[in-house]
PDB file of N, CA and C in Angstrom:
ATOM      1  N   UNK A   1       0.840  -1.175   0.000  1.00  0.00           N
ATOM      2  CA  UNK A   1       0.000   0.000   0.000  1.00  0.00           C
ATOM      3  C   UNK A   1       0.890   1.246   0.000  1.00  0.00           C
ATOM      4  N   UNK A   2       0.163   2.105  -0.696  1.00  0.00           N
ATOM      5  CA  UNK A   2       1.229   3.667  -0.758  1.00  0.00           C
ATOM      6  C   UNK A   2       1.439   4.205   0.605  1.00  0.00           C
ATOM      7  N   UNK A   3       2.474   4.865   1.201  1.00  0.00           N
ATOM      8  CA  UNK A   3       2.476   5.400   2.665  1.00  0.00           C
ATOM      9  C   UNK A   3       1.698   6.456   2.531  1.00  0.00           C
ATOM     10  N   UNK A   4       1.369   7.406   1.281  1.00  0.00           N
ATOM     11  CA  UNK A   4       0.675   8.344   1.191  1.00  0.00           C
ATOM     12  C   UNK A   4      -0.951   8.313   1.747  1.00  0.00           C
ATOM     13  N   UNK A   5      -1.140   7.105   0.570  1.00  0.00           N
ATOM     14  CA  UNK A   5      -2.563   6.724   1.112  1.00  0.00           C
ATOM     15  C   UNK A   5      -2.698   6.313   2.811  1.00  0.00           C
ATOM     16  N   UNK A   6      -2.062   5.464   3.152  1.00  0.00           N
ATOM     17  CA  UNK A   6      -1.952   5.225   4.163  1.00  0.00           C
ATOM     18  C   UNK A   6      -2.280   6.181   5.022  1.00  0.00           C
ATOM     19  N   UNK A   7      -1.101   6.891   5.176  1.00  0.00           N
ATOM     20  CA  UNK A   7      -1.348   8.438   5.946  1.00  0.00           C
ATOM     21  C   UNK A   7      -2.827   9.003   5.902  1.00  0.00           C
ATOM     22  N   UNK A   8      -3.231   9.393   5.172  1.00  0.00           N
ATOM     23  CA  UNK A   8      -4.643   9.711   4.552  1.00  0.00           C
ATOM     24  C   UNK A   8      -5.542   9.364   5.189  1.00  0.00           C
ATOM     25  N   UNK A   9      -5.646   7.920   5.103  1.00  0.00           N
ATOM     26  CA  UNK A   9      -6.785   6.858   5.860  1.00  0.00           C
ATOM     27  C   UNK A   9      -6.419   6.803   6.690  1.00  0.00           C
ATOM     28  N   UNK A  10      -5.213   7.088   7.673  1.00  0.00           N
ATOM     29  CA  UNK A  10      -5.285   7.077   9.264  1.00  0.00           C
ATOM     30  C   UNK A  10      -5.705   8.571   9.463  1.00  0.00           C
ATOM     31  N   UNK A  11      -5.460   9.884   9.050  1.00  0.00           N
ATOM     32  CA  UNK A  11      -5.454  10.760   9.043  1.00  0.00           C
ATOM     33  C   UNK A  11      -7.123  11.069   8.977  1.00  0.00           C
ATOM     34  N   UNK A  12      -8.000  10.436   8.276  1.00  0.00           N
ATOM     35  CA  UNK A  12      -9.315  10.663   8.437  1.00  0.00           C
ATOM     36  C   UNK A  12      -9.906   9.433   9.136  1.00  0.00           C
ATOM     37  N   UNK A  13      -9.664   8.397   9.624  1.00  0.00           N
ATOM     38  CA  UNK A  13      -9.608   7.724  11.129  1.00  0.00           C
ATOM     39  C   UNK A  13      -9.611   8.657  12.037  1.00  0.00           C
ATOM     40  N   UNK A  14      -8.904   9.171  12.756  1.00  0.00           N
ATOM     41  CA  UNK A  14      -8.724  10.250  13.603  1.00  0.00           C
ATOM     42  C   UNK A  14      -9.604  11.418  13.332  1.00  0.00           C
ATOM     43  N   UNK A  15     -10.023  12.190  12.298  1.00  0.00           N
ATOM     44  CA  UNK A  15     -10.798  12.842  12.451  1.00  0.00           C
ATOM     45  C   UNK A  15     -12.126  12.487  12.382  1.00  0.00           C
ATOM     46  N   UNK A  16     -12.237  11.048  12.235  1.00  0.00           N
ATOM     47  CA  UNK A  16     -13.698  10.402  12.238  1.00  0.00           C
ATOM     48  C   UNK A  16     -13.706  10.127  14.042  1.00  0.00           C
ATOM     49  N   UNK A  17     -13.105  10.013  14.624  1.00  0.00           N
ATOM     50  CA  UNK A  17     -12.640   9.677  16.607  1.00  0.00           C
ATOM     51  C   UNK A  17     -13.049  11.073  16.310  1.00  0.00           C
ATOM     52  N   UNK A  18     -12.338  11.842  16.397  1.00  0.00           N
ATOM     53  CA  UNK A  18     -12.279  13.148  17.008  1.00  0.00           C
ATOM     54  C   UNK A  18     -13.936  13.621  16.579  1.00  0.00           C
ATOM     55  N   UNK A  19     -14.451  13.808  15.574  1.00  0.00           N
ATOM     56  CA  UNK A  19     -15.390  13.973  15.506  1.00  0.00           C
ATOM     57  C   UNK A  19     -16.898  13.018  16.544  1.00  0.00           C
ATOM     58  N   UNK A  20     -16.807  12.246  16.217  1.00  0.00           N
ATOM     59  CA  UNK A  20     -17.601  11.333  17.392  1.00  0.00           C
ATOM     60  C   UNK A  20     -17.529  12.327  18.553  1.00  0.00           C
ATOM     61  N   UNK A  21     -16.169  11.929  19.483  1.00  0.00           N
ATOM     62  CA  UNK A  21     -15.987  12.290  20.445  1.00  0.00           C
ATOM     63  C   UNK A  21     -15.976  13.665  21.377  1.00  0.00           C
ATOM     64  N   UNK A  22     -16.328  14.494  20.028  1.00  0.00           N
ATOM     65  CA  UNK A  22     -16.378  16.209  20.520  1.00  0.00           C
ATOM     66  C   UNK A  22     -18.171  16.656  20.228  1.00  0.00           C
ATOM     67  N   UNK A  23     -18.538  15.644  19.111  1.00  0.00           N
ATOM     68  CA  UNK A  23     -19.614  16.377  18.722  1.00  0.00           C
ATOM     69  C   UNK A  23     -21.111  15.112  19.073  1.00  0.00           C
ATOM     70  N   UNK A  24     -20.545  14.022  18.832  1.00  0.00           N
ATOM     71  CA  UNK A  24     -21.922  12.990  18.655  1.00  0.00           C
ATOM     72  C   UNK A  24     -21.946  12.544  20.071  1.00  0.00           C
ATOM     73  N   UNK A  25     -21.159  12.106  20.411  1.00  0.00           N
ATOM     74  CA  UNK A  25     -21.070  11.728  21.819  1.00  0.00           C
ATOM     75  C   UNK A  25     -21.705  12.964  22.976  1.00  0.00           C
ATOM     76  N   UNK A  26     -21.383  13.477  23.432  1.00  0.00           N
ATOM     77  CA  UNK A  26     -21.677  14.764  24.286  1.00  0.00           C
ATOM     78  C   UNK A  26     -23.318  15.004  23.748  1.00  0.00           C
ATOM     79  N   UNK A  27     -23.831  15.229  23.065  1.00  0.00           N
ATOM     80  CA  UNK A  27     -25.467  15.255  22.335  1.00  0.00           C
ATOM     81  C   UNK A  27     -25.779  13.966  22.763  1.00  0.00           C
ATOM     82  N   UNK A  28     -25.597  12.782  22.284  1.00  0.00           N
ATOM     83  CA  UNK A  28     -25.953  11.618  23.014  1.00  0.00           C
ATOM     84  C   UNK A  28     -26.300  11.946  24.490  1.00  0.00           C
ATOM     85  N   UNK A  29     -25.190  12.209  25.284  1.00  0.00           N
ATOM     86  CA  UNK A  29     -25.590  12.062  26.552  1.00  0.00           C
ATOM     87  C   UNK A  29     -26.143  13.109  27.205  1.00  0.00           C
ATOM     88  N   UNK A  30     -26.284  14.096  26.542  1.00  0.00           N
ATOM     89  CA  UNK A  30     -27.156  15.266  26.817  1.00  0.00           C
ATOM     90  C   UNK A  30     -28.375  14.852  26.443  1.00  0.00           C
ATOM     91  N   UNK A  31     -28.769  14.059  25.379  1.00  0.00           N
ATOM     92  CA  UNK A  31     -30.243  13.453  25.225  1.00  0.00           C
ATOM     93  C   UNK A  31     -30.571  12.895  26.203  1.00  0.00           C
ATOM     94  N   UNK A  32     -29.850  11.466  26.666  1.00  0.00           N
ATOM     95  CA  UNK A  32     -30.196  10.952  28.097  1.00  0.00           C
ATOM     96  C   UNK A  32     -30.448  11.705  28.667  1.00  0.00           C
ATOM     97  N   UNK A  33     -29.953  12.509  29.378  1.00  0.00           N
ATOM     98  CA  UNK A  33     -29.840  13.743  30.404  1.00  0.00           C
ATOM     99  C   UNK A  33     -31.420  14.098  30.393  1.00  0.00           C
ATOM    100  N   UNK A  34     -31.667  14.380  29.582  1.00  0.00           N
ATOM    101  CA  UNK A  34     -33.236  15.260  29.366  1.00  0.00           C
ATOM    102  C   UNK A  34     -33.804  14.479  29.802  1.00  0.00           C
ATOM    103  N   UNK A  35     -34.028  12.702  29.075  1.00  0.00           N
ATOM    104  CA  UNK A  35     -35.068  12.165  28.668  1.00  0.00           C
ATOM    105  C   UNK A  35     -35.637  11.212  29.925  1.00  0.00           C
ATOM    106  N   UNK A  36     -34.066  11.365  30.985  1.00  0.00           N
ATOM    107  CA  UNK A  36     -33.946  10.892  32.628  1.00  0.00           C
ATOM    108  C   UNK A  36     -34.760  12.494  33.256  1.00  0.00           C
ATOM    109  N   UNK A  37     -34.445  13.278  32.425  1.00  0.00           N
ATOM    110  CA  UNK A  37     -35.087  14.591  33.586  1.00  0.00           C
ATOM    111  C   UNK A  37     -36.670  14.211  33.236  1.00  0.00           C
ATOM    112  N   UNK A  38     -37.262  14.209  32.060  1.00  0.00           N
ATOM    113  CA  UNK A  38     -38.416  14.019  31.384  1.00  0.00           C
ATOM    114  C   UNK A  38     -39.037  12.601  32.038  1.00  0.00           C
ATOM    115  N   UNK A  39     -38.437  11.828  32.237  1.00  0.00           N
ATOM    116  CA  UNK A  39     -39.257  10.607  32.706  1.00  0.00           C
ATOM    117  C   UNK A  39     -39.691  10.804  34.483  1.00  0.00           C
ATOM    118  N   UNK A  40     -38.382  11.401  35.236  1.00  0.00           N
ATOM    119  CA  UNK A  40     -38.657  11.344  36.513  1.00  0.00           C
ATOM    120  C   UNK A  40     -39.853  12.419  36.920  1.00  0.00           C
ATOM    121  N   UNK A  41     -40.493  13.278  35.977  1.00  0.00           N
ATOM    122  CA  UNK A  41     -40.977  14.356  36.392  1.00  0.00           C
ATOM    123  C   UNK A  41     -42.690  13.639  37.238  1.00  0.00           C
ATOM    124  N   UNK A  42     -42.850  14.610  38.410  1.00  0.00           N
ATOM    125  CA  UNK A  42     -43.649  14.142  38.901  1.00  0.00           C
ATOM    126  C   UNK A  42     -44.810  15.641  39.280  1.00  0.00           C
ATOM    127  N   UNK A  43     -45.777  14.999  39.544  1.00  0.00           N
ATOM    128  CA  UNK A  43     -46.875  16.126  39.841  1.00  0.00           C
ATOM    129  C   UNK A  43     -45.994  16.768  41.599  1.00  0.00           C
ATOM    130  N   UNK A  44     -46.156  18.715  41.217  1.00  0.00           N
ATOM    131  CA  UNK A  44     -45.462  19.257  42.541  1.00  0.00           C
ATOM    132  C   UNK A  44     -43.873  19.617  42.031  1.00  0.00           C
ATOM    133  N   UNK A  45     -43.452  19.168  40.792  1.00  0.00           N
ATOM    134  CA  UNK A  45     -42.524  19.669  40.440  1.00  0.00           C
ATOM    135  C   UNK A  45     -41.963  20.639  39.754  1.00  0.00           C
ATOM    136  N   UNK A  46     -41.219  21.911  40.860  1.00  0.00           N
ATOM    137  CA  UNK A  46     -41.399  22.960  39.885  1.00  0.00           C
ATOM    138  C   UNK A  46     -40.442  23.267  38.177  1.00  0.00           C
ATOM    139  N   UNK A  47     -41.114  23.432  37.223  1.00  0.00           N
ATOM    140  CA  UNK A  47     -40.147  23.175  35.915  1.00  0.00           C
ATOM    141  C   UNK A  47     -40.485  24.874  35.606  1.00  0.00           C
ATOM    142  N   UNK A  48     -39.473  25.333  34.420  1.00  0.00           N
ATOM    143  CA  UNK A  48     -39.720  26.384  33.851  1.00  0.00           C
ATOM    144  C   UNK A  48     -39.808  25.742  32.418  1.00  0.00           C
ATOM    145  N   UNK A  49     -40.479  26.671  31.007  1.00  0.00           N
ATOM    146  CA  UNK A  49     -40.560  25.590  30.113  1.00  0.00           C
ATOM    147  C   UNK A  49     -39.334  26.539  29.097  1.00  0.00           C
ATOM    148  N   UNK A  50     -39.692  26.016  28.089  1.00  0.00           N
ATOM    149  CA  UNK A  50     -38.305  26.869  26.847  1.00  0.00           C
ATOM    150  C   UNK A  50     -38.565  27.903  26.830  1.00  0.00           C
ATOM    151  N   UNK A  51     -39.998  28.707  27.221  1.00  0.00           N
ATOM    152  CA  UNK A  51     -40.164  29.581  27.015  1.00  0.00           C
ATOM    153  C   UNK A  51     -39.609  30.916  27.987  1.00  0.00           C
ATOM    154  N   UNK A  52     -39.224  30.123  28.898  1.00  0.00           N
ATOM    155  CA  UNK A  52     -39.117  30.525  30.464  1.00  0.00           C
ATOM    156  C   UNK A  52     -40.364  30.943  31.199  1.00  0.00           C
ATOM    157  N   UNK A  53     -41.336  30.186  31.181  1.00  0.00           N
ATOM    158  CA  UNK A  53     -42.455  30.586  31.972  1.00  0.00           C
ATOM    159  C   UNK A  53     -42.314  29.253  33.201  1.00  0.00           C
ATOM    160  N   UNK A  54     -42.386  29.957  34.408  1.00  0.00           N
ATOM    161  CA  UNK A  54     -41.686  28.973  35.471  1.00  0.00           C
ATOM    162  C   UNK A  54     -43.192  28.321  36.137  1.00  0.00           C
ATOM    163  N   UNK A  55     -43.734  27.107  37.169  1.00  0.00           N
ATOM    164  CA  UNK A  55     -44.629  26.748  37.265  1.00  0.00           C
ATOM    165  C   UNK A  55     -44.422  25.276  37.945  1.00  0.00           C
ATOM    166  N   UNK A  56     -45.471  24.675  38.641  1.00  0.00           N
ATOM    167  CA  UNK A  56     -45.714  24.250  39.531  1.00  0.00           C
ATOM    168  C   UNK A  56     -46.534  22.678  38.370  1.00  0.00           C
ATOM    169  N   UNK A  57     -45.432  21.716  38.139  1.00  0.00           N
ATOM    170  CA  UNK A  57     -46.335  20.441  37.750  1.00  0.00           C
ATOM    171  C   UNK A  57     -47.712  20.194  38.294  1.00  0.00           C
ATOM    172  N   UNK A  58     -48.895  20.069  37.588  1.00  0.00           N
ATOM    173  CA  UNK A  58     -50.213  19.624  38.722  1.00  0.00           C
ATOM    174  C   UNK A  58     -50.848  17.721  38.526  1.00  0.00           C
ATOM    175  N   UNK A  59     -50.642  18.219  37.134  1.00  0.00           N
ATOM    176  CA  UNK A  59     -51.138  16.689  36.435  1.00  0.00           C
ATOM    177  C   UNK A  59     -50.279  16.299  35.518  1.00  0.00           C
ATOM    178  N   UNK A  60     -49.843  14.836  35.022  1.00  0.00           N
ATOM    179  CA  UNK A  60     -48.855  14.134  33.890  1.00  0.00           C
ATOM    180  C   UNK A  60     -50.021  13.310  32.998  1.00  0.00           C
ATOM    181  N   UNK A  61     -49.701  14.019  31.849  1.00  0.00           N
ATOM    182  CA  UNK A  61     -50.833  13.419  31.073  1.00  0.00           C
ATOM    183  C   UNK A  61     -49.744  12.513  29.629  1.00  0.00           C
ATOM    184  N   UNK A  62     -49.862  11.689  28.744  1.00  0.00           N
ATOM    185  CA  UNK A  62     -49.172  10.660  27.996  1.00  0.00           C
ATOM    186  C   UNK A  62     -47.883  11.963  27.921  1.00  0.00           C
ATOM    187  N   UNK A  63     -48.282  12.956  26.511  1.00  0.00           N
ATOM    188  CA  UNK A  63     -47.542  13.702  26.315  1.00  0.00           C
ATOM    189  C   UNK A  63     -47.558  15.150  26.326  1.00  0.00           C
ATOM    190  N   UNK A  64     -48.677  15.344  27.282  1.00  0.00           N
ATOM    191  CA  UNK A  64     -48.215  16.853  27.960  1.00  0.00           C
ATOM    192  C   UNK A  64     -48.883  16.654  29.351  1.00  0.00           C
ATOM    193  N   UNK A  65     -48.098  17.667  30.016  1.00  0.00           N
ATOM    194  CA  UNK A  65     -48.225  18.219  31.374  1.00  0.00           C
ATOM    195  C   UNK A  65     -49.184  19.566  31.683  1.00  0.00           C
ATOM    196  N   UNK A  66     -50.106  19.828  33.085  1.00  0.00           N
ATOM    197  CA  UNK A  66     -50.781  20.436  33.190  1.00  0.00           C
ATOM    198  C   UNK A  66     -50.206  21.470  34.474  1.00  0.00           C
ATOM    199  N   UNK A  67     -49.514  22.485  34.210  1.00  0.00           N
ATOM    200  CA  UNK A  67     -49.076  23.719  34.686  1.00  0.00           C
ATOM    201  C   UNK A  67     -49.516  24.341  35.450  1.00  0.00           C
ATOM    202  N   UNK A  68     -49.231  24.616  36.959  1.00  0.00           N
ATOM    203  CA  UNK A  68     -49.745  25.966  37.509  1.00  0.00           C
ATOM    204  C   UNK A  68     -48.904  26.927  37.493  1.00  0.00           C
ATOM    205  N   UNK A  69     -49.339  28.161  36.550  1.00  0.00           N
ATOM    206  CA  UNK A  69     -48.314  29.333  36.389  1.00  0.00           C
ATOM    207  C   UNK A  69     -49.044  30.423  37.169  1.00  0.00           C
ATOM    208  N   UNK A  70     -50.071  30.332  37.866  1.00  0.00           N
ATOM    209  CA  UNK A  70     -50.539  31.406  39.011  1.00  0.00           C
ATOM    210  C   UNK A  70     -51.856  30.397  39.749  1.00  0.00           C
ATOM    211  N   UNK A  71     -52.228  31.374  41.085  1.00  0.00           N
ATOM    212  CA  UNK A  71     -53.554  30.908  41.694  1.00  0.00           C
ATOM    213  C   UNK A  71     -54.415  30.581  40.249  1.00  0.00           C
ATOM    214  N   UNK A  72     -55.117  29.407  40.425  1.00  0.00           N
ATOM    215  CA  UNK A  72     -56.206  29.233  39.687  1.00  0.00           C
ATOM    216  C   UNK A  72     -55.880  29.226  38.016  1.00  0.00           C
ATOM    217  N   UNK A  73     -54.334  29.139  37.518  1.00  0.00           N
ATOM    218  CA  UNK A  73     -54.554  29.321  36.265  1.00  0.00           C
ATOM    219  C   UNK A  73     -53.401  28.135  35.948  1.00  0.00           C
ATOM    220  N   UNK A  74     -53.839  27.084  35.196  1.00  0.00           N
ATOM    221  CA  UNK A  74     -53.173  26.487  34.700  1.00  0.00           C
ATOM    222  C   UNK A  74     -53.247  26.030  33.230  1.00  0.00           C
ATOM    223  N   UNK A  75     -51.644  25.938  32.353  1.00  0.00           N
ATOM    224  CA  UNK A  75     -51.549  25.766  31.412  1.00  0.00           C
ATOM    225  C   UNK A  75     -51.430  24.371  30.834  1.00  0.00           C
ATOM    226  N   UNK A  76     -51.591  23.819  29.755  1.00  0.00           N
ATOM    227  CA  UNK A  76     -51.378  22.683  29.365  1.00  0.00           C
ATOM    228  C   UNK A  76     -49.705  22.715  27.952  1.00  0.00           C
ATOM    229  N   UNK A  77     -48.758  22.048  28.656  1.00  0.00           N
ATOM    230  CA  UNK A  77     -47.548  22.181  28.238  1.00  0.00           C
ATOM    231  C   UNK A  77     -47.027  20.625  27.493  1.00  0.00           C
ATOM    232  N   UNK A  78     -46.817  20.923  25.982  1.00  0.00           N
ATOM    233  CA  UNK A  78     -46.088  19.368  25.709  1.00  0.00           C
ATOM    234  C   UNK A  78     -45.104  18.902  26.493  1.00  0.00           C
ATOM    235  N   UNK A  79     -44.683  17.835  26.825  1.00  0.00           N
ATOM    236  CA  UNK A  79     -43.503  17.199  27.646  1.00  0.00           C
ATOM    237  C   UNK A  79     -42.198  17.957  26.840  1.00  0.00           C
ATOM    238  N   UNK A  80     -42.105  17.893  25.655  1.00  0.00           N
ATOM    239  CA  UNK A  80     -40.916  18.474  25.389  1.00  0.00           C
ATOM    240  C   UNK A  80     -40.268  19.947  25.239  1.00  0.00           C
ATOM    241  N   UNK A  81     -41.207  20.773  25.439  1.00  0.00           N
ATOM    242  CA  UNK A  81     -41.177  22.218  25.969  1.00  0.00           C
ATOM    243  C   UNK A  81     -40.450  22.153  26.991  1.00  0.00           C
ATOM    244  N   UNK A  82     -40.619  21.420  27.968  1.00  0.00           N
ATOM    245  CA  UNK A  82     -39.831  21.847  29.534  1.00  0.00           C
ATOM    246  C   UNK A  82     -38.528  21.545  29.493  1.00  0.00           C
ATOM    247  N   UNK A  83     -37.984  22.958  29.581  1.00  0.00           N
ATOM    248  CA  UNK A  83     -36.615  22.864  29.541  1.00  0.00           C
ATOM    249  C   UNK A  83     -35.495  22.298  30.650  1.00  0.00           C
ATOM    250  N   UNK A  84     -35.881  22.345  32.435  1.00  0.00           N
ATOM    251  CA  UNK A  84     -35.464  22.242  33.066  1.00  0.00           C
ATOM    252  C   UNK A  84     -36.678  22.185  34.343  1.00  0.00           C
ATOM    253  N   UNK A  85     -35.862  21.214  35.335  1.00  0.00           N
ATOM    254  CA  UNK A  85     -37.080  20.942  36.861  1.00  0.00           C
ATOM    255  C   UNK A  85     -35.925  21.676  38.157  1.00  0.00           C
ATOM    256  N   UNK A  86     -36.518  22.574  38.209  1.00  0.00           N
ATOM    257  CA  UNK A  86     -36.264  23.683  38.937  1.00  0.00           C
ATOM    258  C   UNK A  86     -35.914  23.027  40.229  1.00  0.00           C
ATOM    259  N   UNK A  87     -34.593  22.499  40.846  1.00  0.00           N
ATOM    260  CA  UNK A  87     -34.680  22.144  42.851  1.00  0.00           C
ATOM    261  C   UNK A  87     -34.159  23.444  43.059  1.00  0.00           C
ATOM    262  N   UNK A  88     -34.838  23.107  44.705  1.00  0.00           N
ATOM    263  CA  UNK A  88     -35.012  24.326  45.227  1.00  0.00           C
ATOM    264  C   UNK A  88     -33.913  23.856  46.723  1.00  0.00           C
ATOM    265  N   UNK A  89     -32.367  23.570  45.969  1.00  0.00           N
ATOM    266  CA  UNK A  89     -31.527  22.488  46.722  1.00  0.00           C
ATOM    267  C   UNK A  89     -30.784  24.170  47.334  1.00  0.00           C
ATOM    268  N   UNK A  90     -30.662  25.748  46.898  1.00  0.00           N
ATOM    269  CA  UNK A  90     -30.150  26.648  46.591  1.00  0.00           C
ATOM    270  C   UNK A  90     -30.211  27.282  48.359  1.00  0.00           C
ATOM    271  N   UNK A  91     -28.763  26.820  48.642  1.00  0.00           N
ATOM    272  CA  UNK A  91     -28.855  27.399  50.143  1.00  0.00           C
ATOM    273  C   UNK A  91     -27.417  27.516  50.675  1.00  0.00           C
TER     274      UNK A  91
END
């Protein structure tokens, strides 16, 4: 085999690793991340959604959730809107 070629095909080996490993990988486990935040969510949990409207879980319905964003007013939110479940661990 030519050393040229050679070089080449290890040379885009490595940027096929490097790529994985900076870009596909890290998204992978940032998906988990969500889809563990998204499954554990329970009624009483406070989430804010993408929109940043912050709120009080009331009901879990297949694929949306039912919001309290004030006394007496609640919204109905797809599961995948909610960006983050707010602990209130901050002390």
């Amino acid at each position: 085999m030519d050393p040229q070629l050679t070089g080449t095909v290890v040379w885009l080996v490595v940027m096929a690793g490097l790529f994985y490993f900076l870009l596909i990988r890290p998204q992978q486990q940032q998906q988990k991340r969500r889809q563990a935040m998204l499954s554990a969510l329970q009624a009483g949990d406070r989430i804010v959604t993408a929109g940043g409207i912050h709120g009080v879980v009331t009901k879990l319905k297949d694929e949306t959730v039912l919001v309290r964003v004030a006394e007496k007013v609640e919204v109905e939110v797809q599961k995948g809107g909610i960006a983050a479940v707010v602990r209130e661990d901050r002390e």
